[in-house]
Each structure stands twice: as structure tokens, then as C-alpha cells.
PDB file of N, CA and C in Angstrom:
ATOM      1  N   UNK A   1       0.842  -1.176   0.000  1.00  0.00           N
ATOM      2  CA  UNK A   1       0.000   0.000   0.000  1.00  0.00           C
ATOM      3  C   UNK A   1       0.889   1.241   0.000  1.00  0.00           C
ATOM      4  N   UNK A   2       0.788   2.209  -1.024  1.00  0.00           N
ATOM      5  CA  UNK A   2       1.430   3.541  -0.851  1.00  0.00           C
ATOM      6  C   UNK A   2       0.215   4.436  -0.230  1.00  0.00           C
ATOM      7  N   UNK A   3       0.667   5.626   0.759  1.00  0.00           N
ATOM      8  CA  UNK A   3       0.349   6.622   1.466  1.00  0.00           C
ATOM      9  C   UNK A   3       0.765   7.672   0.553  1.00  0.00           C
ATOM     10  N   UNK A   4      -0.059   8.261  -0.158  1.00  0.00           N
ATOM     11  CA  UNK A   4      -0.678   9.473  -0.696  1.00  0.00           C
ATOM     12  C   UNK A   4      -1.053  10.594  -0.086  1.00  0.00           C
ATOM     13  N   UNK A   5      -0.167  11.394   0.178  1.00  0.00           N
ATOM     14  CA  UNK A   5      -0.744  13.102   0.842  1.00  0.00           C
ATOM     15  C   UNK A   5      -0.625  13.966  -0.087  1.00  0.00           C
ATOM     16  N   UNK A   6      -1.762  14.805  -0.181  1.00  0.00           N
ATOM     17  CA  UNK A   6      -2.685  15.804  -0.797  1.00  0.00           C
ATOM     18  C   UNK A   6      -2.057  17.319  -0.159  1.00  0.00           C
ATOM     19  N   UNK A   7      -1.667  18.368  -0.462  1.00  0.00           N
ATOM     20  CA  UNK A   7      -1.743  19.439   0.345  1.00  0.00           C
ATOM     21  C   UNK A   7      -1.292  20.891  -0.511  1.00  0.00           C
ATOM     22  N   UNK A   8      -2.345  21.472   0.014  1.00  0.00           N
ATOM     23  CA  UNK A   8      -2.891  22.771  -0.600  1.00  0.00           C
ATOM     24  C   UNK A   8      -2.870  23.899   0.889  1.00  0.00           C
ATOM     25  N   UNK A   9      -3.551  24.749   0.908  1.00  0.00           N
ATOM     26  CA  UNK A   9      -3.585  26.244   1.611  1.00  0.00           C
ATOM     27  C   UNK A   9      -4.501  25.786   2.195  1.00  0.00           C
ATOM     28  N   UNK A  10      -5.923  25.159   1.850  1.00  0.00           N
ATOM     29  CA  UNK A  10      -6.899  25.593   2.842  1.00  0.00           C
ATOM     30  C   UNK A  10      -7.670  24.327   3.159  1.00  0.00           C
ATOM     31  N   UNK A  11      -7.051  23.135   2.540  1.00  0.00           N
ATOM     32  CA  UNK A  11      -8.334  22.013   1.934  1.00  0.00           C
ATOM     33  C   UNK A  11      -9.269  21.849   2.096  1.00  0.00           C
ATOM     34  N   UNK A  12      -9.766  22.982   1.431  1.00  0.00           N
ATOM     35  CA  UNK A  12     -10.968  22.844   0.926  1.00  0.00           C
ATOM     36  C   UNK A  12     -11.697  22.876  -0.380  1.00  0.00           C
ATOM     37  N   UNK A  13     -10.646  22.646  -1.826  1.00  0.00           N
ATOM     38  CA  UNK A  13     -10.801  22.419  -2.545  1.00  0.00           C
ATOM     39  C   UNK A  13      -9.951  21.218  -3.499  1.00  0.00           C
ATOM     40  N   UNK A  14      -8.857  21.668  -3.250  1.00  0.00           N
ATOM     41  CA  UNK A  14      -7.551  21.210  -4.291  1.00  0.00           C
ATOM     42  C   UNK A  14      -7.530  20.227  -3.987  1.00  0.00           C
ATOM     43  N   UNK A  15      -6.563  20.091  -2.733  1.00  0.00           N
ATOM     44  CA  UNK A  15      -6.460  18.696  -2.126  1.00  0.00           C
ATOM     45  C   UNK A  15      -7.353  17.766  -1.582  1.00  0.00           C
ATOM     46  N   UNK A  16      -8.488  18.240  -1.337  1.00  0.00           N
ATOM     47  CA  UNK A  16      -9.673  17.441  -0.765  1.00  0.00           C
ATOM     48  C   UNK A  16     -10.477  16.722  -2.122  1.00  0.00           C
ATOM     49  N   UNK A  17     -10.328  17.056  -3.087  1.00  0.00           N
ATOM     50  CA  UNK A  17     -10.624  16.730  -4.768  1.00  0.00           C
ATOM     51  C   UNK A  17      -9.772  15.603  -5.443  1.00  0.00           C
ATOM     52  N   UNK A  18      -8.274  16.246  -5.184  1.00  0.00           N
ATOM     53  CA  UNK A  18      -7.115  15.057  -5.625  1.00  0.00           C
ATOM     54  C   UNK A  18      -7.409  13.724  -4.582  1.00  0.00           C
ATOM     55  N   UNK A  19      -7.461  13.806  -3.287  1.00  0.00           N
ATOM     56  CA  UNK A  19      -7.712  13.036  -2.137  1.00  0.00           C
ATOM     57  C   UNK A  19      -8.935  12.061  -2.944  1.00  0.00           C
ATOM     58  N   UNK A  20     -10.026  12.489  -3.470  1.00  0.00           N
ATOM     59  CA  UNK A  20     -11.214  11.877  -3.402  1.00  0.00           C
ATOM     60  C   UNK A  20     -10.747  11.330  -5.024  1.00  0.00           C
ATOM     61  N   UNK A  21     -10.524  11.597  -5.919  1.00  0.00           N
ATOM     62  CA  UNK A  21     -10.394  11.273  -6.920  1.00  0.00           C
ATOM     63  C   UNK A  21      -8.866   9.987  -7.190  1.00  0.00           C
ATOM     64  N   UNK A  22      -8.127  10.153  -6.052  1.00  0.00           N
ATOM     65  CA  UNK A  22      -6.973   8.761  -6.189  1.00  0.00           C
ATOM     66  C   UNK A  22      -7.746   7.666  -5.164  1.00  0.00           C
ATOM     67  N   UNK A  23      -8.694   8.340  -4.632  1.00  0.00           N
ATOM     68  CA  UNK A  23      -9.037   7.345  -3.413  1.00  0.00           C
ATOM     69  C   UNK A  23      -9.369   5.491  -3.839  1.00  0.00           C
ATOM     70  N   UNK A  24     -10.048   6.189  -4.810  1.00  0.00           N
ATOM     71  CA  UNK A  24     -10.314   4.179  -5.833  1.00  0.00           C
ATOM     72  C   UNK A  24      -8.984   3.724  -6.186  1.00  0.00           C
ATOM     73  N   UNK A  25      -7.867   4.471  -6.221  1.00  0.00           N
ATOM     74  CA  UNK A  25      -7.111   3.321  -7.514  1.00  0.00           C
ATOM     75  C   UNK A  25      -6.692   2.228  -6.190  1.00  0.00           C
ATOM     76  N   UNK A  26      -6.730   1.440  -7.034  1.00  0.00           N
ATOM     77  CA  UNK A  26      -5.740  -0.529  -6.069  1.00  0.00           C
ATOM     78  C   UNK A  26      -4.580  -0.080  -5.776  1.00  0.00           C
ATOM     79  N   UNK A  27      -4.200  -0.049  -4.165  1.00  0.00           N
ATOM     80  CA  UNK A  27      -2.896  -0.128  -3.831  1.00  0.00           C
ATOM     81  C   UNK A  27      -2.345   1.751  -3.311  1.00  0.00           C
ATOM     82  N   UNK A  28      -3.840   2.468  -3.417  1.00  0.00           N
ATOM     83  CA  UNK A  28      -2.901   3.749  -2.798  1.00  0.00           C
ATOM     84  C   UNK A  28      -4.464   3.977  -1.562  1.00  0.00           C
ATOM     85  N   UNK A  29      -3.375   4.502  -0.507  1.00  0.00           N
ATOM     86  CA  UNK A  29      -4.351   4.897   0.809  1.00  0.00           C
ATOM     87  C   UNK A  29      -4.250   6.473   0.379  1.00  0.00           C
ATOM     88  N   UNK A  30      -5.263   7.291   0.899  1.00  0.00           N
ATOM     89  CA  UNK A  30      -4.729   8.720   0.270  1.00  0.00           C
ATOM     90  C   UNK A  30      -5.275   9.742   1.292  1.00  0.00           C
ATOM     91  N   UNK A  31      -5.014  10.816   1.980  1.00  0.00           N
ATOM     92  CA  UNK A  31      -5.151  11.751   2.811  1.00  0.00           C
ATOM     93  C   UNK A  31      -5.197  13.192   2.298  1.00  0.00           C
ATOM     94  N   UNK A  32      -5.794  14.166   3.302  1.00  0.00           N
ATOM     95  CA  UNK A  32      -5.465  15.686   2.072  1.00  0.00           C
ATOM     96  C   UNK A  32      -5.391  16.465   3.423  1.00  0.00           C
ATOM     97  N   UNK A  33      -4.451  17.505   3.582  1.00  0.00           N
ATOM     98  CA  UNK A  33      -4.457  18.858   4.556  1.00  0.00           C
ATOM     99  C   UNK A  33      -4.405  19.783   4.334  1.00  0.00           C
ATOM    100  N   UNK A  34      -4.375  20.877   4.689  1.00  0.00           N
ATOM    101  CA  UNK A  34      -4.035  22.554   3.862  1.00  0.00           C
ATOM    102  C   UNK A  34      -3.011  22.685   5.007  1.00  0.00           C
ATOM    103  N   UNK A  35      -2.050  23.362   4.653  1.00  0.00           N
ATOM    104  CA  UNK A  35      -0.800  24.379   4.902  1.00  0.00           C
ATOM    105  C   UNK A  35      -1.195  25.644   6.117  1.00  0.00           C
ATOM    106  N   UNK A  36      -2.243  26.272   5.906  1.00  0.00           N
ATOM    107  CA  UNK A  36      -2.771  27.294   6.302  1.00  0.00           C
ATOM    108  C   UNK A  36      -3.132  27.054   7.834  1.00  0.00           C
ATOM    109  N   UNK A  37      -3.213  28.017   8.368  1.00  0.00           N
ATOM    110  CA  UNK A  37      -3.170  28.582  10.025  1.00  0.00           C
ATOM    111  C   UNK A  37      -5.076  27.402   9.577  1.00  0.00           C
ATOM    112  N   UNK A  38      -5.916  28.623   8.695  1.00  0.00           N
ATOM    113  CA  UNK A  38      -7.067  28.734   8.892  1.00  0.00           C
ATOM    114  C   UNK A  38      -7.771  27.722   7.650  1.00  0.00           C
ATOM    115  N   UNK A  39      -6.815  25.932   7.860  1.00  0.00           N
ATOM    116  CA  UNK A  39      -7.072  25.013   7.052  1.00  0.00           C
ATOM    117  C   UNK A  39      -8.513  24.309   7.776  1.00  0.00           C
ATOM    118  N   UNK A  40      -9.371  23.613   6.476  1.00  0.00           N
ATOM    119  CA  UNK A  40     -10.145  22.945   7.376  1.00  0.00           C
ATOM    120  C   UNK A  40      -9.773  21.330   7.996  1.00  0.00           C
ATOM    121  N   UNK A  41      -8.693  20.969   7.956  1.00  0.00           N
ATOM    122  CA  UNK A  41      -8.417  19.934   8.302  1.00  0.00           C
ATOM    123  C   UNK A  41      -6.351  20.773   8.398  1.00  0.00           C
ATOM    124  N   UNK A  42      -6.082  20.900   9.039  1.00  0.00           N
ATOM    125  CA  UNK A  42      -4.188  21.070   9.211  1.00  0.00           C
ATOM    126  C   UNK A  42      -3.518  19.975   8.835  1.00  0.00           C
ATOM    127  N   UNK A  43      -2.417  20.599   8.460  1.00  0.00           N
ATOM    128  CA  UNK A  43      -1.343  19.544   8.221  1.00  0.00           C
ATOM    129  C   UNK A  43      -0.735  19.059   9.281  1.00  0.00           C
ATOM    130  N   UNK A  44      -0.495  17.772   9.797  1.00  0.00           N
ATOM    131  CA  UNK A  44       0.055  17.486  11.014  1.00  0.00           C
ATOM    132  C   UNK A  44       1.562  16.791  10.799  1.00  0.00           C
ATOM    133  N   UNK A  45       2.540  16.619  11.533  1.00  0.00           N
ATOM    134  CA  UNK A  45       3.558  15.761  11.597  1.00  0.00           C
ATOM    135  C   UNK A  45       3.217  14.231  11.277  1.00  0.00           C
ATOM    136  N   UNK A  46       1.918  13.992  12.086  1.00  0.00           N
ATOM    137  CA  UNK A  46       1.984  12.271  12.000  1.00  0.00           C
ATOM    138  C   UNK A  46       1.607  11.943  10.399  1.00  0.00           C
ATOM    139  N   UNK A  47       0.638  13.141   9.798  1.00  0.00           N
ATOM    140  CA  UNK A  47       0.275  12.713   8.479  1.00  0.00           C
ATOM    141  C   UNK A  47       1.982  12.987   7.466  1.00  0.00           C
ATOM    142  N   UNK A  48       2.150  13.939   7.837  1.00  0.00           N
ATOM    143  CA  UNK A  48       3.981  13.814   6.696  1.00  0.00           C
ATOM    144  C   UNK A  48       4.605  12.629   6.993  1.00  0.00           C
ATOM    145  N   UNK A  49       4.798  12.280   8.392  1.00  0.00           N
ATOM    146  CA  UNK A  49       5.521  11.059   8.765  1.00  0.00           C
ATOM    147  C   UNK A  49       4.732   9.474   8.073  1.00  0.00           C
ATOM    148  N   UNK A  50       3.495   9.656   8.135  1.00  0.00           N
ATOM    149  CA  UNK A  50       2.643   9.039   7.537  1.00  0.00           C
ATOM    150  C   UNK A  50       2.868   8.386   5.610  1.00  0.00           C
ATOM    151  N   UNK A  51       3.306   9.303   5.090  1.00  0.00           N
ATOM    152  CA  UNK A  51       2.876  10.035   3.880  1.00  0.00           C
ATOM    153  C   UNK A  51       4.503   9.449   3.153  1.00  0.00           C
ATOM    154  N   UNK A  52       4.257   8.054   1.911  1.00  0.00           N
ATOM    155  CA  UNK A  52       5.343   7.918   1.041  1.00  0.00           C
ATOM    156  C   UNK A  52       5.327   9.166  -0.083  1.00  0.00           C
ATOM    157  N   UNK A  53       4.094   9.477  -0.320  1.00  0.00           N
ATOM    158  CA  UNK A  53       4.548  10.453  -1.613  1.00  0.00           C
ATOM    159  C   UNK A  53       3.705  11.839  -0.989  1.00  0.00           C
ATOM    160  N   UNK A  54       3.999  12.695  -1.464  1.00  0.00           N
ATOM    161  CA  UNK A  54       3.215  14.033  -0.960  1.00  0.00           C
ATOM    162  C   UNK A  54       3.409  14.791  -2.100  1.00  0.00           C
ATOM    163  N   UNK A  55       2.272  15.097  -2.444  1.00  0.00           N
ATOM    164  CA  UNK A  55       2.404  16.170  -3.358  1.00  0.00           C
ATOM    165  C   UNK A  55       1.433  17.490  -3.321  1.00  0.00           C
ATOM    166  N   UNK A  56       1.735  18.429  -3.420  1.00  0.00           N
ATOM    167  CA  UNK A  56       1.805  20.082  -2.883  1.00  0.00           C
ATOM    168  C   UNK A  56       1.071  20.413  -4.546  1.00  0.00           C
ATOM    169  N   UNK A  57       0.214  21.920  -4.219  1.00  0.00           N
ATOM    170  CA  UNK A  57      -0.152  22.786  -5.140  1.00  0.00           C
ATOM    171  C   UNK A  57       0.634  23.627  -5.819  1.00  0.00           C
ATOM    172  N   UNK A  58       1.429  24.107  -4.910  1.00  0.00           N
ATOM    173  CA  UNK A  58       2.163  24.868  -5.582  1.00  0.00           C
ATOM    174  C   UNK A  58       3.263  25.055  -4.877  1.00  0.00           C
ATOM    175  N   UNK A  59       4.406  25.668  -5.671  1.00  0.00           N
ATOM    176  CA  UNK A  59       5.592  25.932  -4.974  1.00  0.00           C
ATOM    177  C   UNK A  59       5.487  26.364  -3.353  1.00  0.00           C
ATOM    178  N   UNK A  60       4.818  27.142  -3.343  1.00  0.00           N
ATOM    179  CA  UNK A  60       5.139  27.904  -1.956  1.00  0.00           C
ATOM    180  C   UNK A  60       4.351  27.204  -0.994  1.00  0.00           C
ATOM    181  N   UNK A  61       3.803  25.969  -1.515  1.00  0.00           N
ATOM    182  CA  UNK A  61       2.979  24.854  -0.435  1.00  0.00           C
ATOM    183  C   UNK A  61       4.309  24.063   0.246  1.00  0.00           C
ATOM    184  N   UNK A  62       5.259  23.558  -1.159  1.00  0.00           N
ATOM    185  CA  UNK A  62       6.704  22.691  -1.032  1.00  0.00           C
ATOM    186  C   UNK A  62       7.419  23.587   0.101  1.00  0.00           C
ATOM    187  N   UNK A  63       7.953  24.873  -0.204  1.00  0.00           N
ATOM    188  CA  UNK A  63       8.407  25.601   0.724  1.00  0.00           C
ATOM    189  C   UNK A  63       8.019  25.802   2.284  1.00  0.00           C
ATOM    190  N   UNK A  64       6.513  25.994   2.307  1.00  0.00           N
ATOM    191  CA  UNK A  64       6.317  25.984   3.781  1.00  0.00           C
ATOM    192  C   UNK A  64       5.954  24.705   4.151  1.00  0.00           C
ATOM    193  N   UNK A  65       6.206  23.478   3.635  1.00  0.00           N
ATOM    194  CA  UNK A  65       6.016  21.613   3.966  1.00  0.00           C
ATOM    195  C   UNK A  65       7.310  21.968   4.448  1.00  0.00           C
ATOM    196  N   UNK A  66       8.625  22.391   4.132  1.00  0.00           N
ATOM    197  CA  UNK A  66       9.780  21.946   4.275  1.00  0.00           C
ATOM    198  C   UNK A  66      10.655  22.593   5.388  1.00  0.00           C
ATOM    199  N   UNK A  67       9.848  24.101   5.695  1.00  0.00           N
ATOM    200  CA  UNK A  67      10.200  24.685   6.766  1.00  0.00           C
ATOM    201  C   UNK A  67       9.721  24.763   7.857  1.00  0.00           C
ATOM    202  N   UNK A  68       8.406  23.537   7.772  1.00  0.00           N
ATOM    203  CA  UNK A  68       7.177  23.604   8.890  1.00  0.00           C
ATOM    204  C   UNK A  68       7.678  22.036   9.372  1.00  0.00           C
ATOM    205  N   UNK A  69       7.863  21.439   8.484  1.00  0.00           N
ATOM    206  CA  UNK A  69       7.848  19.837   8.592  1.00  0.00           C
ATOM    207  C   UNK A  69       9.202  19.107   7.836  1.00  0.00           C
ATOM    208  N   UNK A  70      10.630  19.649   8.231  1.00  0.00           N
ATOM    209  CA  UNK A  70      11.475  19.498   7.682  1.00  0.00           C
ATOM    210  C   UNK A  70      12.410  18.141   8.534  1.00  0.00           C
ATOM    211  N   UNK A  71      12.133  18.081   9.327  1.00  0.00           N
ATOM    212  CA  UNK A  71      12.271  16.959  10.789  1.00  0.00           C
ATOM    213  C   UNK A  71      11.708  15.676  10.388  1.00  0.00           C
ATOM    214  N   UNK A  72      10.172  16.310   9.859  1.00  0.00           N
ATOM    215  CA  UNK A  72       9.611  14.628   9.682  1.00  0.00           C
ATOM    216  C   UNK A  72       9.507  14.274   8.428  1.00  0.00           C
ATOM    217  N   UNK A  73      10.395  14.637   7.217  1.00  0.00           N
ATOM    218  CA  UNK A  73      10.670  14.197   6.246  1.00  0.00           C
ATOM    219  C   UNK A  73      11.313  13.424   6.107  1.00  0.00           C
ATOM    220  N   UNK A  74      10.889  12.106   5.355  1.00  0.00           N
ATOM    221  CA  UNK A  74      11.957  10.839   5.150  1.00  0.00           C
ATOM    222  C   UNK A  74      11.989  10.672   3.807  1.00  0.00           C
ATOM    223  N   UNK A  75      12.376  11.194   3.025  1.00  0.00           N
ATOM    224  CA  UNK A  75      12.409  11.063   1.453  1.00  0.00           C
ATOM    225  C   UNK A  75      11.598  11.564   0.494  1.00  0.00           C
ATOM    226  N   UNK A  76      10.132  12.214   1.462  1.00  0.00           N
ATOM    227  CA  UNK A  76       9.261  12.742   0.491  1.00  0.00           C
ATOM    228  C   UNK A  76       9.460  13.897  -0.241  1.00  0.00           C
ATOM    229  N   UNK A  77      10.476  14.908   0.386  1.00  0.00           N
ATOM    230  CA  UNK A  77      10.595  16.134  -0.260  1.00  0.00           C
ATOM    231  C   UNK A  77      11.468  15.675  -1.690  1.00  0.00           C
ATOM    232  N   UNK A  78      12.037  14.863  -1.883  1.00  0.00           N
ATOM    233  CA  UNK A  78      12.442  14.361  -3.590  1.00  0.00           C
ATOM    234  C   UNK A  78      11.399  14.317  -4.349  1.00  0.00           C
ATOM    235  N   UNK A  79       9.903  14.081  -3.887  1.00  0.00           N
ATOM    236  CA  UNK A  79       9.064  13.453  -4.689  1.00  0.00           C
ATOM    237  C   UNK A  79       8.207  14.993  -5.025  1.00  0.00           C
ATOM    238  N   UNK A  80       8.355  15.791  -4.283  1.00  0.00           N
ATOM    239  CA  UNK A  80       7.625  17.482  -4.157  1.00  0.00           C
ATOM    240  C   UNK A  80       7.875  17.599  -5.726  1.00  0.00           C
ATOM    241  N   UNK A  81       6.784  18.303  -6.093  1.00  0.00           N
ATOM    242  CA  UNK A  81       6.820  18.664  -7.900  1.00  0.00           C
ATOM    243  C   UNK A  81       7.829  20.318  -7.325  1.00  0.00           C
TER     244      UNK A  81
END
């Protein structure tokens, strides 16, 4: 099983969409958070620690994953678009 994290600013669109739309394929578990103070679900440590692939909206999502959650990265920031 691969662990799939979703993460955008607020999730409440982007990532909560990508989240629901990989959720069927065979073989991926998939999660979504926003970045943002005022997310409806936050990004937490256990979900990055959680999380083989993570992929971000946009640059400045990668940037604050890496300065917020740079500790509990184990290889995912290679995989950051």
C-alpha cells in the first residue's frame, strides 16, 4: 500500500478533490491537509511522517512543507513537484 498526501492552503478544494479522486485506484491509501493557520483539516507531523509520496499545489505549499515539517521528512521532499 502507498500513502498518498494531498496538500494545498486551505483544503478545501484542491487537495480534498485530488484526495477523493486517487481514493479508488488498487494499492494507494490517500489523505489531504491545507498548509494554512485557517485550514479545514491542518497539516500534522503524524500525516507527513505518515505520507510515502506528498504532493503540494504549488511551490510555496513545497516551501512551507519543508520549513514547517522538515524533521519529519523521510524522502518525500524528492518526490515534491
Amino acid at each position: 500500500m502507498t500513502n498518498v498526501l494531498f496538500v494545498c492552503s486551505a483544503n478545501r478544494l484542491r487537495s480534498p478533490t485530488a484526495e477523493q479522486v486517487l481514493s479508488t485506484w488498487p494499492g494507494i491509501e490517500t489523505d489531504s491537509a491545507g498548509i494554512s493557520a485557517g485550514a479545514t483539516v491542518r497539516l500534522s507531523s503524524e500525516q507527513v511522517e505518515w505520507a510515502d509520496i506528498i504532493f503540494v499545489m504549488e511551490k510555496a505549499h513545497r516551501n512551507k512543507l519543508t520549513r514547517q515539517f522538515r524533521r519529519h521528512l523521510k524522502g518525500q521532499a524528492g518526490r515534491l513537484p
